[in-house]
Protein backbone atom coordinates (compact mmCIF):
# COMPACT_ATOMS: atom_id res chain seq x y z
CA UNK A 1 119.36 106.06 86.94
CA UNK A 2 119.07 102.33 87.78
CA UNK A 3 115.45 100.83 89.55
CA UNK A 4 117.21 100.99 92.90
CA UNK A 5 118.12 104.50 92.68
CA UNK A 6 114.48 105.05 92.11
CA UNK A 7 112.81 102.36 94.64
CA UNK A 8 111.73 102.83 97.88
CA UNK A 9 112.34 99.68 100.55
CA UNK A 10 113.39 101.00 103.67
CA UNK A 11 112.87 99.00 106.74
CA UNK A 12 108.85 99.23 107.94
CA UNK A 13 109.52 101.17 111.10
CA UNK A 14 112.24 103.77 109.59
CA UNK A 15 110.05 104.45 107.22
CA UNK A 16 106.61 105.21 109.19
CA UNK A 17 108.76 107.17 111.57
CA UNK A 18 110.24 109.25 108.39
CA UNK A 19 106.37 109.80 107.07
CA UNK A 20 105.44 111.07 110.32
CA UNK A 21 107.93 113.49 110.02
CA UNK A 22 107.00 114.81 106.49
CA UNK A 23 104.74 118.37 106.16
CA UNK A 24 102.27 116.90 104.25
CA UNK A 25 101.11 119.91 103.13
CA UNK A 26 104.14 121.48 101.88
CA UNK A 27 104.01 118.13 99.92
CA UNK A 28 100.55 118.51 98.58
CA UNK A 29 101.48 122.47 97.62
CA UNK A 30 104.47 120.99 96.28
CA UNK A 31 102.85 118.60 94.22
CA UNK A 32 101.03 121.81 92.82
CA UNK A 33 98.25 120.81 89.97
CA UNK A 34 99.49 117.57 89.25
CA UNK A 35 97.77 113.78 89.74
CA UNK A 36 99.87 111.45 91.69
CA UNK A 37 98.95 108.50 89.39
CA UNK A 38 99.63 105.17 90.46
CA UNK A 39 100.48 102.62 87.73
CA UNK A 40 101.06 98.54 87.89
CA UNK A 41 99.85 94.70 86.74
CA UNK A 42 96.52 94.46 88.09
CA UNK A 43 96.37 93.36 91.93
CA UNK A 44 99.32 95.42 93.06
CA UNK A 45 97.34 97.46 95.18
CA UNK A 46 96.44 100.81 92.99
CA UNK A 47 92.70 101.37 94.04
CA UNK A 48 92.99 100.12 97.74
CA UNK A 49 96.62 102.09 98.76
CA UNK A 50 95.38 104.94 96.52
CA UNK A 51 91.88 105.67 98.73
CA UNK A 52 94.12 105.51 101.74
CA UNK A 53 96.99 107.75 100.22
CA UNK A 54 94.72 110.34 99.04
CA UNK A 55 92.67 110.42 102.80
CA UNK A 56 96.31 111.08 103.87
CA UNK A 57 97.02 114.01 101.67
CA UNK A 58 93.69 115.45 101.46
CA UNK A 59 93.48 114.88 97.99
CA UNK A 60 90.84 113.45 96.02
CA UNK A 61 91.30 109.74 94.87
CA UNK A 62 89.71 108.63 91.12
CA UNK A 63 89.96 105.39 89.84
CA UNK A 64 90.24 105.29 85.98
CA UNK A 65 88.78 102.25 85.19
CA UNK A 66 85.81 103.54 87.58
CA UNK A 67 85.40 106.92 85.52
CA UNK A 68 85.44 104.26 81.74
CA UNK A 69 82.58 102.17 83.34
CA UNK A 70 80.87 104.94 84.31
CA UNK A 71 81.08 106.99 81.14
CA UNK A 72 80.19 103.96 78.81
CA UNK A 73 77.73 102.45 81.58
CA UNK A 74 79.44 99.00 81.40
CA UNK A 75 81.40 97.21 83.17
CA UNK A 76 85.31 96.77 82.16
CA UNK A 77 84.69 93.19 81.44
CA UNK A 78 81.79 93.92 79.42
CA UNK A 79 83.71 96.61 77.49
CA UNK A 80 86.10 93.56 76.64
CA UNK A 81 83.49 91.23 76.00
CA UNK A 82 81.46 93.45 73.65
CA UNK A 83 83.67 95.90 71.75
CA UNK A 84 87.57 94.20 72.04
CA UNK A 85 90.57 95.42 74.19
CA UNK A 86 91.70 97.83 71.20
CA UNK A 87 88.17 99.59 72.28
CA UNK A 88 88.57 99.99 75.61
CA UNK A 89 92.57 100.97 75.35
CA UNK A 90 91.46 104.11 73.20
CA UNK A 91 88.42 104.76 75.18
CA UNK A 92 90.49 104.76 78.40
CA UNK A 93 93.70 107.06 76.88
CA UNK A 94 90.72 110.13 76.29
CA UNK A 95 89.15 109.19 80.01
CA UNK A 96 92.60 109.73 81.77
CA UNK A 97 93.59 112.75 79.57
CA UNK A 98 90.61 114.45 80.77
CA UNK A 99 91.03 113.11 84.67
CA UNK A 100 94.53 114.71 84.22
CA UNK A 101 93.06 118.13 83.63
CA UNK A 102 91.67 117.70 86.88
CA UNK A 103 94.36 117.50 89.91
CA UNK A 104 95.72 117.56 92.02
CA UNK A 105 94.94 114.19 93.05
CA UNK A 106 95.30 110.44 93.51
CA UNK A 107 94.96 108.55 90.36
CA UNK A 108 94.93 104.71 89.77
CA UNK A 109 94.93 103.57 86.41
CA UNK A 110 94.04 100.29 84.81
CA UNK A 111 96.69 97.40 84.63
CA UNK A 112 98.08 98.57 80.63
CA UNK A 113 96.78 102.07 81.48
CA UNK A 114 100.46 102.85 81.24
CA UNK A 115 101.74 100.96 78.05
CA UNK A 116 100.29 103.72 75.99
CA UNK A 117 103.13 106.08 74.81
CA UNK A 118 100.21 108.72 74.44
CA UNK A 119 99.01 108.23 78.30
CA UNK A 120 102.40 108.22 79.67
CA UNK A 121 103.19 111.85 77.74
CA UNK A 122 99.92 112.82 79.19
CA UNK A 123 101.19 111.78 82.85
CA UNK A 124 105.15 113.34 82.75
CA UNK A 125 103.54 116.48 81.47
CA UNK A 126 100.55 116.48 84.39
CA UNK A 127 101.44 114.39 86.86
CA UNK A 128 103.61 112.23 88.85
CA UNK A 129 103.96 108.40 88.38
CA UNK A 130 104.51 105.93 90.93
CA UNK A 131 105.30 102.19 90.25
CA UNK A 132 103.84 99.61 92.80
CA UNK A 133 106.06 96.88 91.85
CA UNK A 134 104.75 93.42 93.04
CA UNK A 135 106.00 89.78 92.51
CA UNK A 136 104.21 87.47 90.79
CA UNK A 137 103.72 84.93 94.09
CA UNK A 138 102.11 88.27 95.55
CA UNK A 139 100.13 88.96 92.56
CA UNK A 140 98.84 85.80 92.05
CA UNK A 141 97.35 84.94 95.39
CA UNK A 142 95.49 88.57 95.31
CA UNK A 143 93.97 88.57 91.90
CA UNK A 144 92.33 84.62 92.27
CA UNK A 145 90.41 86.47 94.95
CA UNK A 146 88.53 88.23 91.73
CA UNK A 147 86.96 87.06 88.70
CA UNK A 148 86.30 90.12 86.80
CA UNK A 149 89.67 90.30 85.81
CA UNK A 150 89.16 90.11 81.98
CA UNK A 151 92.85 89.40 80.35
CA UNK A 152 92.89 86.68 82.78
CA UNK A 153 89.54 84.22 81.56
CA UNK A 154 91.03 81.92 79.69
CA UNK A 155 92.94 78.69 81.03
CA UNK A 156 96.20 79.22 81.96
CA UNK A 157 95.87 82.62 84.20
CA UNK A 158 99.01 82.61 85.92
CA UNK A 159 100.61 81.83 82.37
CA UNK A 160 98.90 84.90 81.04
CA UNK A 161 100.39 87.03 84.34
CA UNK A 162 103.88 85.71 83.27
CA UNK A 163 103.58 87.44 79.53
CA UNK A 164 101.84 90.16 81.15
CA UNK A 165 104.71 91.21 83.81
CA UNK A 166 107.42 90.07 81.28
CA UNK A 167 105.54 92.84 78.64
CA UNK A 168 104.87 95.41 81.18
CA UNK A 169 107.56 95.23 83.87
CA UNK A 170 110.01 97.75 81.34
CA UNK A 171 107.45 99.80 80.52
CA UNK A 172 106.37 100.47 84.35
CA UNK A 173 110.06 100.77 85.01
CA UNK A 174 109.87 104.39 83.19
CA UNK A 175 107.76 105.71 86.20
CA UNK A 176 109.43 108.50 88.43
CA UNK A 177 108.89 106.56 91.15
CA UNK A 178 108.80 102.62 92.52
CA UNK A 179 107.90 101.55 95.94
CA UNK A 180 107.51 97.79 96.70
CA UNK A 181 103.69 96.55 96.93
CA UNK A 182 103.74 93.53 99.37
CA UNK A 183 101.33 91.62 101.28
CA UNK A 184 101.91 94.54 103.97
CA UNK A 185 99.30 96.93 105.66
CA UNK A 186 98.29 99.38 103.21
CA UNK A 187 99.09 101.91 105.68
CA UNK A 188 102.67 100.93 105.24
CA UNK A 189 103.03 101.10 101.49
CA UNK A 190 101.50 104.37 102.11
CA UNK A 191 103.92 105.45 104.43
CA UNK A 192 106.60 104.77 101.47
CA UNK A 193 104.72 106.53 98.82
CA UNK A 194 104.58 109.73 101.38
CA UNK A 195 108.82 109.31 102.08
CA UNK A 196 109.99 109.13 98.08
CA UNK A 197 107.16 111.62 97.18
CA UNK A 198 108.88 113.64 100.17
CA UNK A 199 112.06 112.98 98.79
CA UNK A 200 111.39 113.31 95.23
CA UNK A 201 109.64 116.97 95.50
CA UNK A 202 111.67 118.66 98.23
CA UNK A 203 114.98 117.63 97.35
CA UNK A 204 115.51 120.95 95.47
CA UNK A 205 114.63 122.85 99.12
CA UNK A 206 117.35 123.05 102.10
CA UNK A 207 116.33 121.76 105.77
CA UNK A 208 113.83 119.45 104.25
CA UNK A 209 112.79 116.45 106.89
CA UNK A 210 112.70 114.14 103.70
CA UNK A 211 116.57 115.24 102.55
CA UNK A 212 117.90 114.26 106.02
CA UNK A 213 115.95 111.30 106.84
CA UNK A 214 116.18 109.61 103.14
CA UNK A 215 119.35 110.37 101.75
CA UNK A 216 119.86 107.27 100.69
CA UNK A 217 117.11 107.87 98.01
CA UNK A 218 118.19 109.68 94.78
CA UNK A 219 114.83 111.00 92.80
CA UNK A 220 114.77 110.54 89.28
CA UNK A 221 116.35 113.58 87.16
């Protein structure tokens, strides 16, 4: 199945009109006990379209690197700073195992939450991953807004974003799911997640709103 196949980039207005027409909560008792866990490079809108996405389902929303700074009563930076990325990349594979235990809900993960083979097993077998792919203009001109971002203190930031999409970018292509994070309303990139999720869990049902309105959409096997 090719990234297209998979990817969700309908025009704006076809697309809020085909999330208004989704039962969200055949989608939510479809979904079942699994987390819909959003993975990407940092800045491509996990945290922000995840609060909004989970108000929309009625689900609860967690943010992973929330639950690490909590449980180690530091900040992510300060986990960097003090103890090494190796540190924090095992610390945060046990916090996310254990969030996964937990759904259904809306889970965003860290930027390399997602490059550990043990997380991703962790997520096929309890949950449901969704790409938000971003370009690197995009990227760029959200994450200068921040600077707590800790893989990118050094001096060549947008150098280190290269490496780091150029890494990442196959690994995040192994997600069930990709929808398009641009410099959009959040509402609408949640109005995408709602039509593949739509797609992607009914399209075993007949009569389903999402198999009519999205056929051109072909959910990962």
């Amino acid at each position: 199945m090719t990234d297209n196949d998979k990817m969700q980039r309908p025009d704006a207005g076809a697309v809020g009109m085909a999330a208004r027409s989704v039962d969200l909560a055949r989608l939510v008792q479809a979904l079942g006990h699994r987390s819909i866990v959003l993975v990407g490079i940092m800045g491509c809108g996990k945290s922000t379209v995840g609060k909004r996405l989970a108000q929309r389902l009625g689900l609860e929303f967690v943010d992973a690197d929330s639950e690490i700074e909590r449980a180690a009563n530091m900040s992510v930076s300060e986990i960097f700073a003090a103890h090494g990325e190796p540190y924090f990349r095992s610390g945060e594979e046990r916090v996310i195992a254990r969030l996964l235990r937990e759904g259904p809900q809306v889970l965003a993960t860290g930027g390399g939450a997602f490059m550990s083979p043990a997380t991703r097993a962790e997520i096929a077998e309890r949950g449901l991953s969704i790409w938000l792919k971003v370009d690197f203009e995009t990227v760029m001109a959200r994450v200068r807004r921040r600077a707590t971002r800790p893989l990118l203190q050094n001096p060549d930031p947008e150098g280190t974003m290269r490496t780091l999409l150029a890494e990442r970018e196959p690994v995040y292509a192994m997600a069930s799911l990709i929808v398009q994070s641009k410099d959009v309303p959040h509402e609408t990139v949640v109005d995408q997640i709602v039509v593949i999720l739509a797609k992607y869990l009914f399209h075993s049902e007949d009569g389903s709103v999402a198999r009519t309105s999205l056929s051109q959409l072909r959910p990962r096997q």
